[in-house]
N, C-alpha and C. Protein backbone atom coordinates (compact mmCIF):
# COMPACT_ATOMS: atom_id res chain seq x y z
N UNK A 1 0.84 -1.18 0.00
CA UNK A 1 0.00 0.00 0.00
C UNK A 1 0.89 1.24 0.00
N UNK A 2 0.44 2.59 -0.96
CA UNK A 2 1.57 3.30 -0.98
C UNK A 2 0.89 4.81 0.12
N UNK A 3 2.22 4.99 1.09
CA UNK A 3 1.77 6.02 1.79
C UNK A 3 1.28 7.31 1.64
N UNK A 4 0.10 7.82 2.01
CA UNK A 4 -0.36 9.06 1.81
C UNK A 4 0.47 10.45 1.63
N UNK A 5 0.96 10.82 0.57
CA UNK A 5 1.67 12.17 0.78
C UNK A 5 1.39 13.15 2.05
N UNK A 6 2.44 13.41 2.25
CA UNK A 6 2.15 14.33 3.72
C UNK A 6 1.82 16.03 2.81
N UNK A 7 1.36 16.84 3.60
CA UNK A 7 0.74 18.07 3.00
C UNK A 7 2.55 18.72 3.32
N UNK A 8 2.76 20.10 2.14
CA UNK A 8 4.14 20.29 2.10
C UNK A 8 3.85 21.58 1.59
N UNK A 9 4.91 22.45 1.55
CA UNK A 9 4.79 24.07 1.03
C UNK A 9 5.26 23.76 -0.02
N UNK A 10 4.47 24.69 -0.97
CA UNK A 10 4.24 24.96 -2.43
C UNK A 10 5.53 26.03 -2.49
N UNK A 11 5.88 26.06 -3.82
CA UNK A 11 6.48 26.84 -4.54
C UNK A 11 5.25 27.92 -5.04
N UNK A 12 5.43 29.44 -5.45
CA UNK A 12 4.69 30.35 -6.03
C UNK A 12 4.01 29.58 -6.90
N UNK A 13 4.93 28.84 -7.80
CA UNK A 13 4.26 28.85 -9.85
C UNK A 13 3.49 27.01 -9.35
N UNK A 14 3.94 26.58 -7.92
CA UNK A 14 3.34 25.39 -7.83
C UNK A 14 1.57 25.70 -7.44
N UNK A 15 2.13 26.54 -6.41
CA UNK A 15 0.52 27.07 -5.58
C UNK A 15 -0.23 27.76 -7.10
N UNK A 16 -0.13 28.62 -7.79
CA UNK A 16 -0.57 29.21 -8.75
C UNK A 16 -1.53 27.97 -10.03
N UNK A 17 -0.37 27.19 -10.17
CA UNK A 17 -1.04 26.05 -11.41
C UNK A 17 -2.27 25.62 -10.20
N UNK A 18 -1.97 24.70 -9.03
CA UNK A 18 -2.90 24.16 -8.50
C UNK A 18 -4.01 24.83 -8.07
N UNK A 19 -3.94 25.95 -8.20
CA UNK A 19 -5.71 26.87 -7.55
C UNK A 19 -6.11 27.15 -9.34
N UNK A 20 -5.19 27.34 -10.35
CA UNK A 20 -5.91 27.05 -11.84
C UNK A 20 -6.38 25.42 -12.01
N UNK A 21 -6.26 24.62 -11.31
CA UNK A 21 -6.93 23.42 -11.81
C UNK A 21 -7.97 23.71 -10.78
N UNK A 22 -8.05 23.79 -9.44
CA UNK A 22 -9.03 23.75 -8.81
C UNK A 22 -10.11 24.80 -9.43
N UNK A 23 -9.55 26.12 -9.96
CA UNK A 23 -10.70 27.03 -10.30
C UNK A 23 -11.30 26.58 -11.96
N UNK A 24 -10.73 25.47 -12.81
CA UNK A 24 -11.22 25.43 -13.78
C UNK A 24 -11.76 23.92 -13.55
N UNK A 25 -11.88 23.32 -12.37
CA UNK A 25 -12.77 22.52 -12.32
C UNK A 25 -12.50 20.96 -13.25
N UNK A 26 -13.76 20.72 -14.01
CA UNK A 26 -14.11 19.46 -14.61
C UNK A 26 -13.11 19.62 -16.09
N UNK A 27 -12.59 20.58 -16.24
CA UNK A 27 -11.85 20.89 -17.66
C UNK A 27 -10.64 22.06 -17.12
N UNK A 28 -10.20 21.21 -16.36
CA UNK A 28 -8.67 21.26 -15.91
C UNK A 28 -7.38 20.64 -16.85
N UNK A 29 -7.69 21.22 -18.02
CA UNK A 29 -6.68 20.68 -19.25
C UNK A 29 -5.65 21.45 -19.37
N UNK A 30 -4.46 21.28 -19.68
CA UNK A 30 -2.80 21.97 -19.58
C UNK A 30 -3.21 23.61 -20.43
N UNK A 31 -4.07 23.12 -21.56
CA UNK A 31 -4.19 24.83 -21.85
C UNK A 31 -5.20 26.01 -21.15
N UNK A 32 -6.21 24.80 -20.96
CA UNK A 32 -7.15 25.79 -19.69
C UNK A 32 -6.31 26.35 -18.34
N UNK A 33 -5.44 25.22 -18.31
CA UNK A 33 -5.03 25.99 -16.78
C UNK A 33 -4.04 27.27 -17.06
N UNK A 34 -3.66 27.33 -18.48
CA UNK A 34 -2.30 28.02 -18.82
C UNK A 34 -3.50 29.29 -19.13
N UNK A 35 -4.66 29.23 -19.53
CA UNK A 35 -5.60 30.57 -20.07
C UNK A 35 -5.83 31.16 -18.07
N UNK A 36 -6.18 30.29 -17.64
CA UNK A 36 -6.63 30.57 -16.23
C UNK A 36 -5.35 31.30 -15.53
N UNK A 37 -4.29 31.31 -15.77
CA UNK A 37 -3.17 31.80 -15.22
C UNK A 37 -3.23 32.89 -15.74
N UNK A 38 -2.99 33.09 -17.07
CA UNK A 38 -2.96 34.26 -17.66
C UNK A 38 -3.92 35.44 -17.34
N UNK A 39 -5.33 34.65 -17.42
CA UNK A 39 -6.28 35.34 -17.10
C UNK A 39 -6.38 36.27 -15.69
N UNK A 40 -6.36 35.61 -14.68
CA UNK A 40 -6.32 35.94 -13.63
C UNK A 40 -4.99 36.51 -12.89
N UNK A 41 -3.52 36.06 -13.61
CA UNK A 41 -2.34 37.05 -12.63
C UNK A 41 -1.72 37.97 -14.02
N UNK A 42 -2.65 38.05 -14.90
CA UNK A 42 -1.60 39.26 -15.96
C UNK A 42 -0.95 38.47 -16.62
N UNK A 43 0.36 37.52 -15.65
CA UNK A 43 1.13 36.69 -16.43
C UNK A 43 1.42 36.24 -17.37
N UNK A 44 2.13 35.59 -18.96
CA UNK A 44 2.45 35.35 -19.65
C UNK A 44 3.29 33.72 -19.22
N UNK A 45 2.90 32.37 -19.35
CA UNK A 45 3.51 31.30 -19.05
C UNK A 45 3.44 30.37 -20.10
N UNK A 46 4.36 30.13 -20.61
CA UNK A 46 4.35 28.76 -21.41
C UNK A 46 3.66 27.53 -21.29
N UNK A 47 3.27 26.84 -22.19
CA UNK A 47 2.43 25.51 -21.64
C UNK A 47 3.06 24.69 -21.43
N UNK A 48 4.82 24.70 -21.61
CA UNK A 48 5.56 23.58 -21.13
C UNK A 48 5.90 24.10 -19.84
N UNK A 49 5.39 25.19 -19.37
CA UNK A 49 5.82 25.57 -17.81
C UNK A 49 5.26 24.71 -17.27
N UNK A 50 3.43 25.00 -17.55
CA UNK A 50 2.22 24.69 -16.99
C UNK A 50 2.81 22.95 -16.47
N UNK A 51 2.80 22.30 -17.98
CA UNK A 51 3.34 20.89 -18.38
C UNK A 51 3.92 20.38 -17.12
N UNK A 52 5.24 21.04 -16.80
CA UNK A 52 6.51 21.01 -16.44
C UNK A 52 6.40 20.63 -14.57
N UNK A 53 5.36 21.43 -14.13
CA UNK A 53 4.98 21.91 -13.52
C UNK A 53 3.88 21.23 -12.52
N UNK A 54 2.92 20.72 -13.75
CA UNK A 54 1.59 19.50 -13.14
C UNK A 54 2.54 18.05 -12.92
N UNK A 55 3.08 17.93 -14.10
CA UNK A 55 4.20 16.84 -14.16
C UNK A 55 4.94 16.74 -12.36
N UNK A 56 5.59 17.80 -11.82
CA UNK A 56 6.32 18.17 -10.68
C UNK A 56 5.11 17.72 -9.61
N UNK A 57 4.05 18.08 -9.40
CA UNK A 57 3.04 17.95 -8.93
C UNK A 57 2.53 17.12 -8.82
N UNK A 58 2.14 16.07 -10.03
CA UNK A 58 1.45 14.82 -9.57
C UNK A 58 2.75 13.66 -9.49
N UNK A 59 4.30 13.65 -9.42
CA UNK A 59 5.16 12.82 -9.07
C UNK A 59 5.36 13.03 -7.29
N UNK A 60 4.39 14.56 -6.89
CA UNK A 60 4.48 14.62 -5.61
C UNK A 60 3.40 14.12 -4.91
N UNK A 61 2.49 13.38 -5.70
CA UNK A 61 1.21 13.31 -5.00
C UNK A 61 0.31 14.30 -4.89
N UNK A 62 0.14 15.20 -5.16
CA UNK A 62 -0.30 16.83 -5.06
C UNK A 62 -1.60 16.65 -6.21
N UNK A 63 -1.37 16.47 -7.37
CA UNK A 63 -2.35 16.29 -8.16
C UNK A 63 -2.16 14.76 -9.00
N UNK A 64 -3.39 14.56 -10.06
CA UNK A 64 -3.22 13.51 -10.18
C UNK A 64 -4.03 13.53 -11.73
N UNK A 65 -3.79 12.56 -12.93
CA UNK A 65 -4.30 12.98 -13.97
C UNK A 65 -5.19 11.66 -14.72
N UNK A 66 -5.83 11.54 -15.10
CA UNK A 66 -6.19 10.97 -16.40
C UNK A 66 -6.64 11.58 -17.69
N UNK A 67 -6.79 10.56 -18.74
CA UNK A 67 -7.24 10.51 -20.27
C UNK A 67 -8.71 11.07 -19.98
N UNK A 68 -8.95 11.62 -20.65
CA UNK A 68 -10.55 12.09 -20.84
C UNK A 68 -11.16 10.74 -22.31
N UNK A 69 -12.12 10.60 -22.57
CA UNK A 69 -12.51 10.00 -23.80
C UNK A 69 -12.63 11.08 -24.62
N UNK A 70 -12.34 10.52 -26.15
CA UNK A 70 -12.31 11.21 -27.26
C UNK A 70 -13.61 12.11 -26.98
N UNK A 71 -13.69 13.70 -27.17
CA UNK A 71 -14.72 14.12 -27.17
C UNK A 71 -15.47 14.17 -28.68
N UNK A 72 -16.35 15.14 -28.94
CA UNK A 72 -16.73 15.63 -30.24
C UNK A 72 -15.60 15.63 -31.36
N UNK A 73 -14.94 16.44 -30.94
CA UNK A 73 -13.62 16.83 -31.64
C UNK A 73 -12.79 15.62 -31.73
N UNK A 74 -12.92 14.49 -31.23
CA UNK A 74 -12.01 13.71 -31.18
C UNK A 74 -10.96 13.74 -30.79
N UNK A 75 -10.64 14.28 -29.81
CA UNK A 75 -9.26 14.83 -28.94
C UNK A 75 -9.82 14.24 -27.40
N UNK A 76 -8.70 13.28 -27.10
CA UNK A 76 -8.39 13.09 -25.73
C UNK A 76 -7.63 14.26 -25.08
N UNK A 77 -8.00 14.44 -24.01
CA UNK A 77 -7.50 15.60 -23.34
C UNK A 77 -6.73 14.64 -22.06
N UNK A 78 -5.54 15.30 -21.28
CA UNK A 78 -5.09 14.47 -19.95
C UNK A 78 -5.83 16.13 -19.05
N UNK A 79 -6.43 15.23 -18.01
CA UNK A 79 -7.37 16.34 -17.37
C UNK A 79 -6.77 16.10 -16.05
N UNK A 80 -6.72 17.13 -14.97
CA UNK A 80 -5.90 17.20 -13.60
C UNK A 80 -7.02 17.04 -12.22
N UNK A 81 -7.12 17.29 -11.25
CA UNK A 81 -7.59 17.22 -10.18
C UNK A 81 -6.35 17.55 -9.40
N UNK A 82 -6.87 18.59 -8.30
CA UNK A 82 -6.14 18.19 -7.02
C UNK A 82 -6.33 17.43 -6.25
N UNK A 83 -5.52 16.53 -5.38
CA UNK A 83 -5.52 15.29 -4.47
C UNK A 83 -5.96 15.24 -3.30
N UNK A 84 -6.47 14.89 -2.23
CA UNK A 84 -6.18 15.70 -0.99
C UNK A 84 -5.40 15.76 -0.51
N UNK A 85 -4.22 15.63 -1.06
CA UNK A 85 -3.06 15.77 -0.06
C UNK A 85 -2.44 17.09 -0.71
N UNK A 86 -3.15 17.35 -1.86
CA UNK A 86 -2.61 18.50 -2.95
C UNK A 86 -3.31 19.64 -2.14
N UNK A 87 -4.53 19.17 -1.64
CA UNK A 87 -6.00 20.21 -0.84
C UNK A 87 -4.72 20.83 0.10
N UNK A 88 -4.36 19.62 1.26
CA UNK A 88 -3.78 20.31 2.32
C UNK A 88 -2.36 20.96 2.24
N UNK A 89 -1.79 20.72 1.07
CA UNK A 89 -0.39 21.79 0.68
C UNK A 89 -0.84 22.98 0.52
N UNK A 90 -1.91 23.09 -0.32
CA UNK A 90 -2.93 24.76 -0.69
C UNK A 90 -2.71 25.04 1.08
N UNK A 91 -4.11 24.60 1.44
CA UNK A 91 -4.16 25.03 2.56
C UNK A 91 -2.83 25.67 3.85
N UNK A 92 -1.72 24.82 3.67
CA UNK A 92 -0.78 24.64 4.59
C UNK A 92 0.49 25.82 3.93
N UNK A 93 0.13 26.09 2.86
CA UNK A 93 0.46 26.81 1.81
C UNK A 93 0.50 28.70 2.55
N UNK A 94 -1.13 28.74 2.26
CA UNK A 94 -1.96 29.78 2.51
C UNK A 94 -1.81 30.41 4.03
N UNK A 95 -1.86 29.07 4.73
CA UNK A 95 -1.41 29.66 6.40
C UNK A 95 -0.39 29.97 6.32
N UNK A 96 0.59 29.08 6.17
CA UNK A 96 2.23 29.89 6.19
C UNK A 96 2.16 31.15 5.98
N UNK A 97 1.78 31.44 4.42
CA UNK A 97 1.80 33.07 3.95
C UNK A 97 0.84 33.74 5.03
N UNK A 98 -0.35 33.92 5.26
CA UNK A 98 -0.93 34.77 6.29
C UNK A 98 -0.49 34.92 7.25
N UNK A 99 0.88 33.89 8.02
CA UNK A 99 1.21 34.23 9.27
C UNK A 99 2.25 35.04 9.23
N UNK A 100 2.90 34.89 7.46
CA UNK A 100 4.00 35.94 7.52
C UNK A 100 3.91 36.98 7.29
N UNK A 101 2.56 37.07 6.67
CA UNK A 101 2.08 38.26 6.16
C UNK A 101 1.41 39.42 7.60
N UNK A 102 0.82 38.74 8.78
CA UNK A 102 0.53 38.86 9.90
C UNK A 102 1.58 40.15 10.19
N UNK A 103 0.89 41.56 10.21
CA UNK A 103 1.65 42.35 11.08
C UNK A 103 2.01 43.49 9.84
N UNK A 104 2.72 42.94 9.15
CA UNK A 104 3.14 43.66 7.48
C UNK A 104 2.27 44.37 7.38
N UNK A 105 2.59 45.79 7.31
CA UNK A 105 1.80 47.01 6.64
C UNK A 105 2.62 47.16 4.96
N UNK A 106 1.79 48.08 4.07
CA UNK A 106 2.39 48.42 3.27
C UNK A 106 3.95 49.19 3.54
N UNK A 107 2.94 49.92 4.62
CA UNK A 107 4.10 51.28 5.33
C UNK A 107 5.05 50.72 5.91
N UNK A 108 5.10 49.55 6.66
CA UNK A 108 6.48 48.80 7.21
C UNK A 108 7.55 48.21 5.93
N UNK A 109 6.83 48.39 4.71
CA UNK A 109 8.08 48.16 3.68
C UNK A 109 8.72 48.54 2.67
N UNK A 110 7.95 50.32 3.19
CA UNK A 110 8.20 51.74 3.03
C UNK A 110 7.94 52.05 1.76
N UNK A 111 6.70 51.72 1.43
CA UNK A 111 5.76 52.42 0.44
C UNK A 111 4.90 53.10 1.30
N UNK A 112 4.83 54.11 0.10
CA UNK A 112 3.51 54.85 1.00
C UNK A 112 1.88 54.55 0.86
N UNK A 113 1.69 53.73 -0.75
CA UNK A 113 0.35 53.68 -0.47
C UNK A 113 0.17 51.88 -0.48
C-alpha cells in the first residue's frame, strides 16, 4: 500500500497552477489551466511551464491525472484534479503566507500607499 503524501509548502508557480486546476474545475486541461493563469495574474507562461509543472506535482502526490474520452472533436484531453493531499499543501500553503504576512503594513516596507 503506498503512503499518503504528507501536506508540504508549495512553490509560487506550484501554488498558482494548483488553484488554476481547482478554479477550472471538470476541464482542468494543460491549456485551460495556462488561459486561467494568464487570465487571472496578468502573467504570460508557457504551456511547457504549466506541463513542467503539473508533471512536478502529480510525481508529488499533489495532483493527479487521467485521459478524458475522445470528445466531439475527437481529442483526448489528460485532465488534472487536485488530491487531498494537494488540498492540504494549498491550505498549509496559505497559512504559512498569512502568518507571515501577519503584522506587514504596506508602510512597514516603506511604500507609502
Amino acid at each position: 500500500m503506498t503512503p499518503t503524501p504528507k501536506a508540504q509548502l508549495l512553490g509560487s508557480l506550484e501554488e498558482q497552477v494548483m488553484l488554476a486546476v481547482v478554479r477550472t474545475g471538470s476541464n482542468a486541461y494543460g491549456m485551460n489551466v495556462r488561459r486561467e493563469l494568464e487570465t487571472v495574474t496578468g502573467r504570460s507562461i508557457t504551456i511547457g511551464s504549466v506541463y513542467a509543472t503539473l508533471d512536478r506535482l502529480e510525481a508529488k502526490g499533489l495532483v493527479e491525472s487521467w485521459r478524458s474520452p475522445a470528445a466531439e472533436a475527437s481529442v483526448s484531453r489528460r485532465l488534472f484534479t487536485v488530491t487531498s493531499a494537494g488540498a492540504r499543501s494549498l491550505a498549509l500553503t496559505r497559512d504559512t503566507r498569512d502568518r507571515l504576512w501577519n503584522g506587514v503594513t504596506v508602510r512597514s516596507l516603506g511604500l507609502s500607499h
